[in-house]
C-alpha atoms as a PDB file:
ATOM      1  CA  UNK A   1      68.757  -1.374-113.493  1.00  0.00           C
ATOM      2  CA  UNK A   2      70.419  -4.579-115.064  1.00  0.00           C
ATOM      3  CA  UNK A   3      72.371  -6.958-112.622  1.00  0.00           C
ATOM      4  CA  UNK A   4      75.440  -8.017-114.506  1.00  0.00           C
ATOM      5  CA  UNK A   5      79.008  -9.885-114.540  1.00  0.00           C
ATOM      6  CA  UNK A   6      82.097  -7.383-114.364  1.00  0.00           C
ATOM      7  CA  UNK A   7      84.846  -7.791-116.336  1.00  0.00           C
ATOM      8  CA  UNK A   8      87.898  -7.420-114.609  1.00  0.00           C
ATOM      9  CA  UNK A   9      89.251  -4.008-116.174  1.00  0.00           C
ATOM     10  CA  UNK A  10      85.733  -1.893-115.726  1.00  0.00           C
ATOM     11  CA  UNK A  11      85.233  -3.605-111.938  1.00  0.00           C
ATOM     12  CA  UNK A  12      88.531  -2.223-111.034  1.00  0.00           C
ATOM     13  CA  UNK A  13      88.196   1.236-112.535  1.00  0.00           C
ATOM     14  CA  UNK A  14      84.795   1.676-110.872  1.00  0.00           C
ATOM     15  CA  UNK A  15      85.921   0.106-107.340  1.00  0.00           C
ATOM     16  CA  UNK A  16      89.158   2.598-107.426  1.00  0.00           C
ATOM     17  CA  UNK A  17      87.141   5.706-108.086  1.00  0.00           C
ATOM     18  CA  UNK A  18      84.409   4.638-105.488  1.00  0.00           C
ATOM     19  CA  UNK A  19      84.080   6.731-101.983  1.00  0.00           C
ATOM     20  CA  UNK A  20      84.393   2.948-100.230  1.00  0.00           C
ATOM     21  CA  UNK A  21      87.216   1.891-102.207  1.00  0.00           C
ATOM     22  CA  UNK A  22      90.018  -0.369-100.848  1.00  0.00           C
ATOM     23  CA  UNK A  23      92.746  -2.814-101.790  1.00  0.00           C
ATOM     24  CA  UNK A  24      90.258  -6.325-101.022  1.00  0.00           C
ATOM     25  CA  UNK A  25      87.535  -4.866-103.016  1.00  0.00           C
ATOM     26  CA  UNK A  26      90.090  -5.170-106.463  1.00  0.00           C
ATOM     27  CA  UNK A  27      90.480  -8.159-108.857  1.00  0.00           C
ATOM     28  CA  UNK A  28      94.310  -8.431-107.655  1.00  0.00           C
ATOM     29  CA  UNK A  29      92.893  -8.945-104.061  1.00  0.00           C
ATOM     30  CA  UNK A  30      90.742 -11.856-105.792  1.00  0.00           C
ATOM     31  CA  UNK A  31      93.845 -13.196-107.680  1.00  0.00           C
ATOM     32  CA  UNK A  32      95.418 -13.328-104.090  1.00  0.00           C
ATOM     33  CA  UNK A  33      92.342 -15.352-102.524  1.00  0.00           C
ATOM     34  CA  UNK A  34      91.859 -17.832-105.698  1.00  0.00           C
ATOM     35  CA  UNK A  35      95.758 -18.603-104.535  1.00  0.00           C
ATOM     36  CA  UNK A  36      94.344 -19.825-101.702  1.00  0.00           C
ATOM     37  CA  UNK A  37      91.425 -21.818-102.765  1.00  0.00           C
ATOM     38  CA  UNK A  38      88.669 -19.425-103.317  1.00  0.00           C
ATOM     39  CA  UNK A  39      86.626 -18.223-106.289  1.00  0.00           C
ATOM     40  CA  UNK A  40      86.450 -14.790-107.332  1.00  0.00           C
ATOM     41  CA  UNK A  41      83.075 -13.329-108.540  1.00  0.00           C
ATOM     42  CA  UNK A  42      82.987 -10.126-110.052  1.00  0.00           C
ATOM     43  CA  UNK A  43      79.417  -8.442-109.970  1.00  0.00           C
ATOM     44  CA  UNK A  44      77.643  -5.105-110.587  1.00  0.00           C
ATOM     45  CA  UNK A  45      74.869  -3.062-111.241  1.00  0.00           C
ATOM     46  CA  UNK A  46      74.568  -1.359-114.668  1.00  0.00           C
ATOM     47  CA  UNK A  47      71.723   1.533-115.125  1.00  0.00           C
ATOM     48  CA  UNK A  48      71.892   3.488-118.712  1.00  0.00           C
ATOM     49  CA  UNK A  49      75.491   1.117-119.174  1.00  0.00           C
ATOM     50  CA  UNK A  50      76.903   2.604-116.357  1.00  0.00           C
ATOM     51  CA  UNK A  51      78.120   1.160-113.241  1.00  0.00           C
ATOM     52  CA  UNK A  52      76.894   2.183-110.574  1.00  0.00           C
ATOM     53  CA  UNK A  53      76.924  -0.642-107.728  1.00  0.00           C
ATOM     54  CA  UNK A  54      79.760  -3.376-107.649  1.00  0.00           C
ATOM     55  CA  UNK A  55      81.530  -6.237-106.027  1.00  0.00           C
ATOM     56  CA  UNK A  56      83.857  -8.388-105.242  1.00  0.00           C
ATOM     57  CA  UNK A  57      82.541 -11.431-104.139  1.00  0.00           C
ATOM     58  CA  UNK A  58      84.466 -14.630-102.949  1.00  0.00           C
ATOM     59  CA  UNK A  59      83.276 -17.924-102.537  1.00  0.00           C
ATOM     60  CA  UNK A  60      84.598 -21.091-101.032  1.00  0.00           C
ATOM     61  CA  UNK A  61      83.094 -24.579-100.541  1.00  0.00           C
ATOM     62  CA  UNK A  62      82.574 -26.113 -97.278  1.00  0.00           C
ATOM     63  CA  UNK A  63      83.025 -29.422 -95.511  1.00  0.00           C
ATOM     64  CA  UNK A  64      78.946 -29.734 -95.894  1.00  0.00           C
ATOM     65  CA  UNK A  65      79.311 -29.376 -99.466  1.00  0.00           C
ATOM     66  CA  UNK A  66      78.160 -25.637 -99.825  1.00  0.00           C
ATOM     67  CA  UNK A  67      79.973 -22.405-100.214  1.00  0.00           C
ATOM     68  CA  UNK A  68      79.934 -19.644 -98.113  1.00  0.00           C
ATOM     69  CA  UNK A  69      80.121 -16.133 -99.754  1.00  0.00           C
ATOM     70  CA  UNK A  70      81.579 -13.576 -98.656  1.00  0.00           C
ATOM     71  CA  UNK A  71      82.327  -9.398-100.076  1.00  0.00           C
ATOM     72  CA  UNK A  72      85.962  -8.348 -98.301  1.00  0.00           C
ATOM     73  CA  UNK A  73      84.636  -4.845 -96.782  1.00  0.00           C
ATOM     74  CA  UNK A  74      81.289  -4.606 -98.648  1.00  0.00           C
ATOM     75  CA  UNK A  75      79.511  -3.816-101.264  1.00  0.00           C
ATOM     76  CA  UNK A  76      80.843  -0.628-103.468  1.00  0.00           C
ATOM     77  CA  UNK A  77      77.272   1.370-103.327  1.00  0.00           C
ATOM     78  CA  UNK A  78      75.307   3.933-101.760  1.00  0.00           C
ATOM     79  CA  UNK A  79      73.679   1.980 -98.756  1.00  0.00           C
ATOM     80  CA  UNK A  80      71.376   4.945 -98.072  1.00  0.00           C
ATOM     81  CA  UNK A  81      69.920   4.052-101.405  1.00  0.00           C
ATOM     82  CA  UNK A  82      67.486   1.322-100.418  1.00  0.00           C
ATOM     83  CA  UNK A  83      66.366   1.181-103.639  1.00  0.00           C
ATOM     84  CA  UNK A  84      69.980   0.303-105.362  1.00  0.00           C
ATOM     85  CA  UNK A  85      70.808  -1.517-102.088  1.00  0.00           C
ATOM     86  CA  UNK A  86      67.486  -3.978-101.941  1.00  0.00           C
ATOM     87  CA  UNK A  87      67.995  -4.892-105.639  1.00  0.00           C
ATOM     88  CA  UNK A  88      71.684  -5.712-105.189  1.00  0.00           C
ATOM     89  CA  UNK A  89      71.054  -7.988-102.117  1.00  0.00           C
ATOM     90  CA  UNK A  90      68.014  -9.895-104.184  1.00  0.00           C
ATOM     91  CA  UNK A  91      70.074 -10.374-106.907  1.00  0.00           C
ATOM     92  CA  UNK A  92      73.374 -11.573-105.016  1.00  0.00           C
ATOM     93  CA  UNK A  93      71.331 -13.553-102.777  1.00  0.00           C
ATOM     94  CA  UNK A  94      70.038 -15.338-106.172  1.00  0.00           C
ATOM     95  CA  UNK A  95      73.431 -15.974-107.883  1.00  0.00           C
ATOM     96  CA  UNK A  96      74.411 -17.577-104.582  1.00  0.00           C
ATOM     97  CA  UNK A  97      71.666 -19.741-104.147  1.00  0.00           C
ATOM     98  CA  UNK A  98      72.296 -20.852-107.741  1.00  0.00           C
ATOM     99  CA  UNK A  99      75.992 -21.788-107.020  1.00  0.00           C
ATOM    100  CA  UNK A 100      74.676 -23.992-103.827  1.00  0.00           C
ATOM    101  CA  UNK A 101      75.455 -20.670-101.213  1.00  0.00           C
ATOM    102  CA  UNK A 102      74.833 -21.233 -97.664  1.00  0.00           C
ATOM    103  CA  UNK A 103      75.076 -17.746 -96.736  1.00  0.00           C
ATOM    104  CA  UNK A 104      76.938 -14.372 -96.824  1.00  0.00           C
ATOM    105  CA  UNK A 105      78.827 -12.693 -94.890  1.00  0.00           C
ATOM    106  CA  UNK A 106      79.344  -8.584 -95.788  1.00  0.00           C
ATOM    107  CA  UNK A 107      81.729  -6.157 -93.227  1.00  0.00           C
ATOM    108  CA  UNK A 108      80.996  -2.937 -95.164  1.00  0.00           C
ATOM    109  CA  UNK A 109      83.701  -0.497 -95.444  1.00  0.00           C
ATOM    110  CA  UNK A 110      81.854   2.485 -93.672  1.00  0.00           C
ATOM    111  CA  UNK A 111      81.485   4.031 -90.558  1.00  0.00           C
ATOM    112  CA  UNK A 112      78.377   3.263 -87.752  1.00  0.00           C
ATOM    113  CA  UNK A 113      79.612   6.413 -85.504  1.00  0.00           C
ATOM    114  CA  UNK A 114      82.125   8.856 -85.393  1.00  0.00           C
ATOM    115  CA  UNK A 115      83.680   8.928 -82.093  1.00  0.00           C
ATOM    116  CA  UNK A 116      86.942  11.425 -80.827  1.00  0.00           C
ATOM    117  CA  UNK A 117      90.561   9.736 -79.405  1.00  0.00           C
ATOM    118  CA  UNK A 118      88.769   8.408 -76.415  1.00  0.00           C
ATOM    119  CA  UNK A 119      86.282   7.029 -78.219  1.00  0.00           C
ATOM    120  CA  UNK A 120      83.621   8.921 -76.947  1.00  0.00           C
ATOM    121  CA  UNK A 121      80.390   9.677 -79.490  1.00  0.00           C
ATOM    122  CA  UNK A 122      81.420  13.187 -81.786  1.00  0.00           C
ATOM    123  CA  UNK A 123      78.432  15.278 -81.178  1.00  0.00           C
ATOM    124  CA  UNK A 124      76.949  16.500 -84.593  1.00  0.00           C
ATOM    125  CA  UNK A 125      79.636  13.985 -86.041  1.00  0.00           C
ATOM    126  CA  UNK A 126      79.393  11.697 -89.079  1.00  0.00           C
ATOM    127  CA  UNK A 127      76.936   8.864 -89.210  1.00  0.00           C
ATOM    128  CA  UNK A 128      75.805   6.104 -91.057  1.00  0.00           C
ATOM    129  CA  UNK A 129      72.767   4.807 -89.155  1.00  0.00           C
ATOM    130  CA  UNK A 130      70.497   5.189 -92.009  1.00  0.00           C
ATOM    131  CA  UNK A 131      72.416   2.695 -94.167  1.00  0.00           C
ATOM    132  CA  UNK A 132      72.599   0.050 -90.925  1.00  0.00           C
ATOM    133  CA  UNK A 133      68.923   0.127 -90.396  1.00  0.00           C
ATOM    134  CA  UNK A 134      68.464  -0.713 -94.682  1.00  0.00           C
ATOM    135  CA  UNK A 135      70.919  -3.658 -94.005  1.00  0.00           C
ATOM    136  CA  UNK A 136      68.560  -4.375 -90.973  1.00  0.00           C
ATOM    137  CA  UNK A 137      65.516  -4.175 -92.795  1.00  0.00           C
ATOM    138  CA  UNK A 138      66.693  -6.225 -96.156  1.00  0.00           C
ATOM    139  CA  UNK A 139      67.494  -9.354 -93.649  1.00  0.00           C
ATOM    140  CA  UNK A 140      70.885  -8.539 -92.578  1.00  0.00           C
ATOM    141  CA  UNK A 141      71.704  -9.677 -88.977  1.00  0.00           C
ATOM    142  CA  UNK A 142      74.139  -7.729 -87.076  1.00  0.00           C
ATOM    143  CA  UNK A 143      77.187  -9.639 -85.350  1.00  0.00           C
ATOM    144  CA  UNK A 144      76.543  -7.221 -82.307  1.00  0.00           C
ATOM    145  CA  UNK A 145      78.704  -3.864 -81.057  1.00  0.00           C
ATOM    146  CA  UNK A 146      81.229  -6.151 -79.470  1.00  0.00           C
ATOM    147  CA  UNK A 147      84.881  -4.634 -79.035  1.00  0.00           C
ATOM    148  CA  UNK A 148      86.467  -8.118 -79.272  1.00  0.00           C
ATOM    149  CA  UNK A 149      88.413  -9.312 -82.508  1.00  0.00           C
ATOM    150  CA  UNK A 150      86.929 -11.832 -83.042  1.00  0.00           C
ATOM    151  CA  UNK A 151      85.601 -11.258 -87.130  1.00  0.00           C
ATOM    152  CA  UNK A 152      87.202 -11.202 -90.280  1.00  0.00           C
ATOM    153  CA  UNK A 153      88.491  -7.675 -90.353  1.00  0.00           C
ATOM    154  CA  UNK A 154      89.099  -5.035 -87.560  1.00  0.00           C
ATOM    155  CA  UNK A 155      85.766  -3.428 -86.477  1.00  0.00           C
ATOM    156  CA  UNK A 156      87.014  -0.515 -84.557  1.00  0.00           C
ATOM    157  CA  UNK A 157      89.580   1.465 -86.790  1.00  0.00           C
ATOM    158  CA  UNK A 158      91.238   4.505 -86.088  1.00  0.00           C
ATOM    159  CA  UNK A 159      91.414   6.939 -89.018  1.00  0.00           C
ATOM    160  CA  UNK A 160      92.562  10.418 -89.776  1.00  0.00           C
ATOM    161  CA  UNK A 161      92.257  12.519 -92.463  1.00  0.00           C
ATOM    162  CA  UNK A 162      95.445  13.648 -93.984  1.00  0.00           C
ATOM    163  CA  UNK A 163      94.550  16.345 -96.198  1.00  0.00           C
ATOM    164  CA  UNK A 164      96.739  19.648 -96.144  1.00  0.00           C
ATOM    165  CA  UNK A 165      98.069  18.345 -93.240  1.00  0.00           C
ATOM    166  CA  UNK A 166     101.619  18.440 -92.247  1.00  0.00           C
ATOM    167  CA  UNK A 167     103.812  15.977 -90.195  1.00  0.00           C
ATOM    168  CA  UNK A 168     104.136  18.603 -87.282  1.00  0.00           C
ATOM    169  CA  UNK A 169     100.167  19.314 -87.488  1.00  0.00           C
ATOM    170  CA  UNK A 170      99.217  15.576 -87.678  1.00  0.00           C
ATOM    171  CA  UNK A 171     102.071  14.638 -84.337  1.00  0.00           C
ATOM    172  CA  UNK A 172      99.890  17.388 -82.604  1.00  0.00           C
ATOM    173  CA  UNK A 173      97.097  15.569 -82.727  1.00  0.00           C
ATOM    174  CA  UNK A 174      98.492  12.423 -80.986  1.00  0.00           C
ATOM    175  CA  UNK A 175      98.126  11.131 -77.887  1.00  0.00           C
ATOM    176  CA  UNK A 176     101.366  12.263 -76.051  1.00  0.00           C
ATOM    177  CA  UNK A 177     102.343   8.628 -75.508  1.00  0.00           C
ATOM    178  CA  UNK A 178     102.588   8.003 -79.136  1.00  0.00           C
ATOM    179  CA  UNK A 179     104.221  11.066 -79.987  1.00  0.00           C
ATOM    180  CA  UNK A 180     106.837  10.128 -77.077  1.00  0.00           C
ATOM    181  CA  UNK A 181     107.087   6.420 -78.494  1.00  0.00           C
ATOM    182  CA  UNK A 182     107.363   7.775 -82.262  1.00  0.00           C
ATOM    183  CA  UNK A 183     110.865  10.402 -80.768  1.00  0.00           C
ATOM    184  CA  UNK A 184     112.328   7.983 -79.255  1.00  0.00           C
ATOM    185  CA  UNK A 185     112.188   4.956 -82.172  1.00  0.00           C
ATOM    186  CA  UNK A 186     113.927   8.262 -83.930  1.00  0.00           C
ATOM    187  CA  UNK A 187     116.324   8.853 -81.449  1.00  0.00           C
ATOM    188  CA  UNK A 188     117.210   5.018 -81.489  1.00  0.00           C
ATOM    189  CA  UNK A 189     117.685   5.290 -85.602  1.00  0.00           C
ATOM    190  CA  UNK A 190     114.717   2.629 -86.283  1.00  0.00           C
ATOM    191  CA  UNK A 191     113.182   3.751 -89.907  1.00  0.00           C
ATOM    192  CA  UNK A 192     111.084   1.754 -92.050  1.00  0.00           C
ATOM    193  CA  UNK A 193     111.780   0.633 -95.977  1.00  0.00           C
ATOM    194  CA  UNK A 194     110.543  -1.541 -98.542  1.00  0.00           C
ATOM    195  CA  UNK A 195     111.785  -4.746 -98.819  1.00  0.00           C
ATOM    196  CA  UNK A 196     112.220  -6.623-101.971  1.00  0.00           C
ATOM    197  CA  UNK A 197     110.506 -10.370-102.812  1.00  0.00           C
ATOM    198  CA  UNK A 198     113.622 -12.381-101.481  1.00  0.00           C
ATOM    199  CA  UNK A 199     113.727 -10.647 -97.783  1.00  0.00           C
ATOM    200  CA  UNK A 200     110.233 -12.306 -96.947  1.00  0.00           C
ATOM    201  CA  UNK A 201     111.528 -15.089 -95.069  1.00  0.00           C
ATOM    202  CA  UNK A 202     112.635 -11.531 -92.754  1.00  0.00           C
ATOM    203  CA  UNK A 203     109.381 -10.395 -92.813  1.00  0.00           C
ATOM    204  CA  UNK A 204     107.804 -13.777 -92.031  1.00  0.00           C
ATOM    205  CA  UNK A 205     110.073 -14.058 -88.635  1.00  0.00           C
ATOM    206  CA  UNK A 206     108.978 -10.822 -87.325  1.00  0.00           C
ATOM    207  CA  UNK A 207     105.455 -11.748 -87.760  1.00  0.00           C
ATOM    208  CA  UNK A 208     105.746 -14.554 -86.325  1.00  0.00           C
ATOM    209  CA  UNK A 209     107.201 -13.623 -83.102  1.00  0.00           C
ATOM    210  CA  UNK A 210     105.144 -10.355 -82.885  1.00  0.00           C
ATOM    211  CA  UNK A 211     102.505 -12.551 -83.513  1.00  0.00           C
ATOM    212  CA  UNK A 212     103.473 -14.903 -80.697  1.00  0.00           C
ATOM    213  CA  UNK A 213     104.179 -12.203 -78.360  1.00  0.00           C
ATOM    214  CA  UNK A 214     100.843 -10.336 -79.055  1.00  0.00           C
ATOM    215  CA  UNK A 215      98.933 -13.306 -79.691  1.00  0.00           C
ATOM    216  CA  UNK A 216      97.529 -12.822 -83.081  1.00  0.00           C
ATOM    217  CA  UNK A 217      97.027 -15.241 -85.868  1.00  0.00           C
ATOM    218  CA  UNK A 218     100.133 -14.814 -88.341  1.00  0.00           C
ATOM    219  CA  UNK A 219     100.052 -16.358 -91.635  1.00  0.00           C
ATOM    220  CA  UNK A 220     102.337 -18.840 -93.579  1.00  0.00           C
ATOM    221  CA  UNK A 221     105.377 -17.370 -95.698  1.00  0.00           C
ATOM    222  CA  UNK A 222     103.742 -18.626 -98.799  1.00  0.00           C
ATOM    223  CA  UNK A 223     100.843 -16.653 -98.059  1.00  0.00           C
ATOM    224  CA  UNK A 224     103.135 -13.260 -97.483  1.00  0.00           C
ATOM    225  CA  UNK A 225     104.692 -14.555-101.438  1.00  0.00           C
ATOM    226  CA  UNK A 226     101.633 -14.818-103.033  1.00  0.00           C
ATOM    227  CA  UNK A 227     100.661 -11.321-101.689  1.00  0.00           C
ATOM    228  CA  UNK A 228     103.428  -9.646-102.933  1.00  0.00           C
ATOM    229  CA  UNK A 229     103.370 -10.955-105.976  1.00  0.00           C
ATOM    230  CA  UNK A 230      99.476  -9.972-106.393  1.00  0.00           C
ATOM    231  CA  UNK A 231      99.495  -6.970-104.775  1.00  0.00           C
ATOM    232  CA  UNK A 232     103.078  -5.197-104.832  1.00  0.00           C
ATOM    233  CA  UNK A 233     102.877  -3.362-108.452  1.00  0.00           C
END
């Protein structure tokens, strides 16, 4: 196994073929977050010349003259492989000390528990305990099984998997609340569309007040600009 730099092209076709893969581990995600004063790092794991761990890793300096690291969702790899996984944290852990790193911060894109619509433990359901206790052993501390949002990224997500399913079948599967919520935006003619670059000043007011209203943190309109431009194609 060779630890090496990415270029931007083979990082992104690895990272969009990966099982983990999402939009902030992509070099247009980093091109969004250089926009805002961080450094993009682009780093993998070669074995016979192929890829088969990578990264995105962003870096940004601090008042105390360090930077803090940090990989948006994770590391793309096989964290049941403690093998791939221990030699991927040694060498990351290196090339940040190098660069002055104070420390970094991971939120990896996978599952500790699958739990039902109540959020009550799946029995025989999917798990990925094995890969937390690697991250355990290799040094990584835990921010805790809080509920709270209170980190970078949402820790409790709600997915479903959409796979020969139809609208009818999915609505089924809803709590009846939603699917009464979801009728009656219908009934009132609310639809969504895509807006174009010009209508984000729009976009920016809803936030804002939704924001506001639900008390979350919104972002500035130059922000929403910069993403679009990044991320829209």
């Amino acid at each position: 196994m060779k630890f090496v730099k990415l270029e931007e092209r083979e990082f992104d076709k690895f990272a969009s073929k990966h099982p983990n893969s999402s939009f902030y581990q992509s070099s247009s995600w980093g091109h969004l977050k250089e926009a805002n004063g961080w450094s993009m790092h682009l780093l993998g794991i070669k074995n016979d010349n192929k890829i088969i761990a990578g990264t995105l890793l962003l870096s940004k300096k601090t008042p105390i003259g360090y930077d803090m690291f940090y990989a948006p969702r994770g590391f793309l790899l096989d964290y049941d492989n403690y093998e791939v996984l221990d030699f991927f944290t040694d060498n990351i852990k290196k090339y940040a000390k190098k660069r002055k790193g104070i420390f970094i911060k991971i939120d990896p894109y996978i599952s500790y528990q699958e739990r039902d619509i109540n959020g009550n433990i799946v029995e025989n359901g999917n798990n990925n305990k094995k890969a937390f206790d690697n991250l355990l052993r290799l040094g990584y501390k835990h921010f805790g099984f809080n509920i709270m949002q209170d980190t970078l990224q949402p820790r409790w997500m709600f997915v479903t998997d959409t796979k020969d399913e139809t609208i009818d079948s999915i609505m089924k599967k809803m709590d009846p609340k939603t699917r009464q919520i979801l009728h009656k935006c219908e009934k009132l003619g609310i639809y969504t569309r895509e807006i174009d670059y010009d209508e984000l000043p729009k976009f920016k007011d809803i936030m804002e007040k939704t924001g506001e209203r639900r008390e979350f943190i919104d972002r500035p309109l130059s922000y929403y600009q910069e993403m679009y431009k990044h991320l829209h194609n």
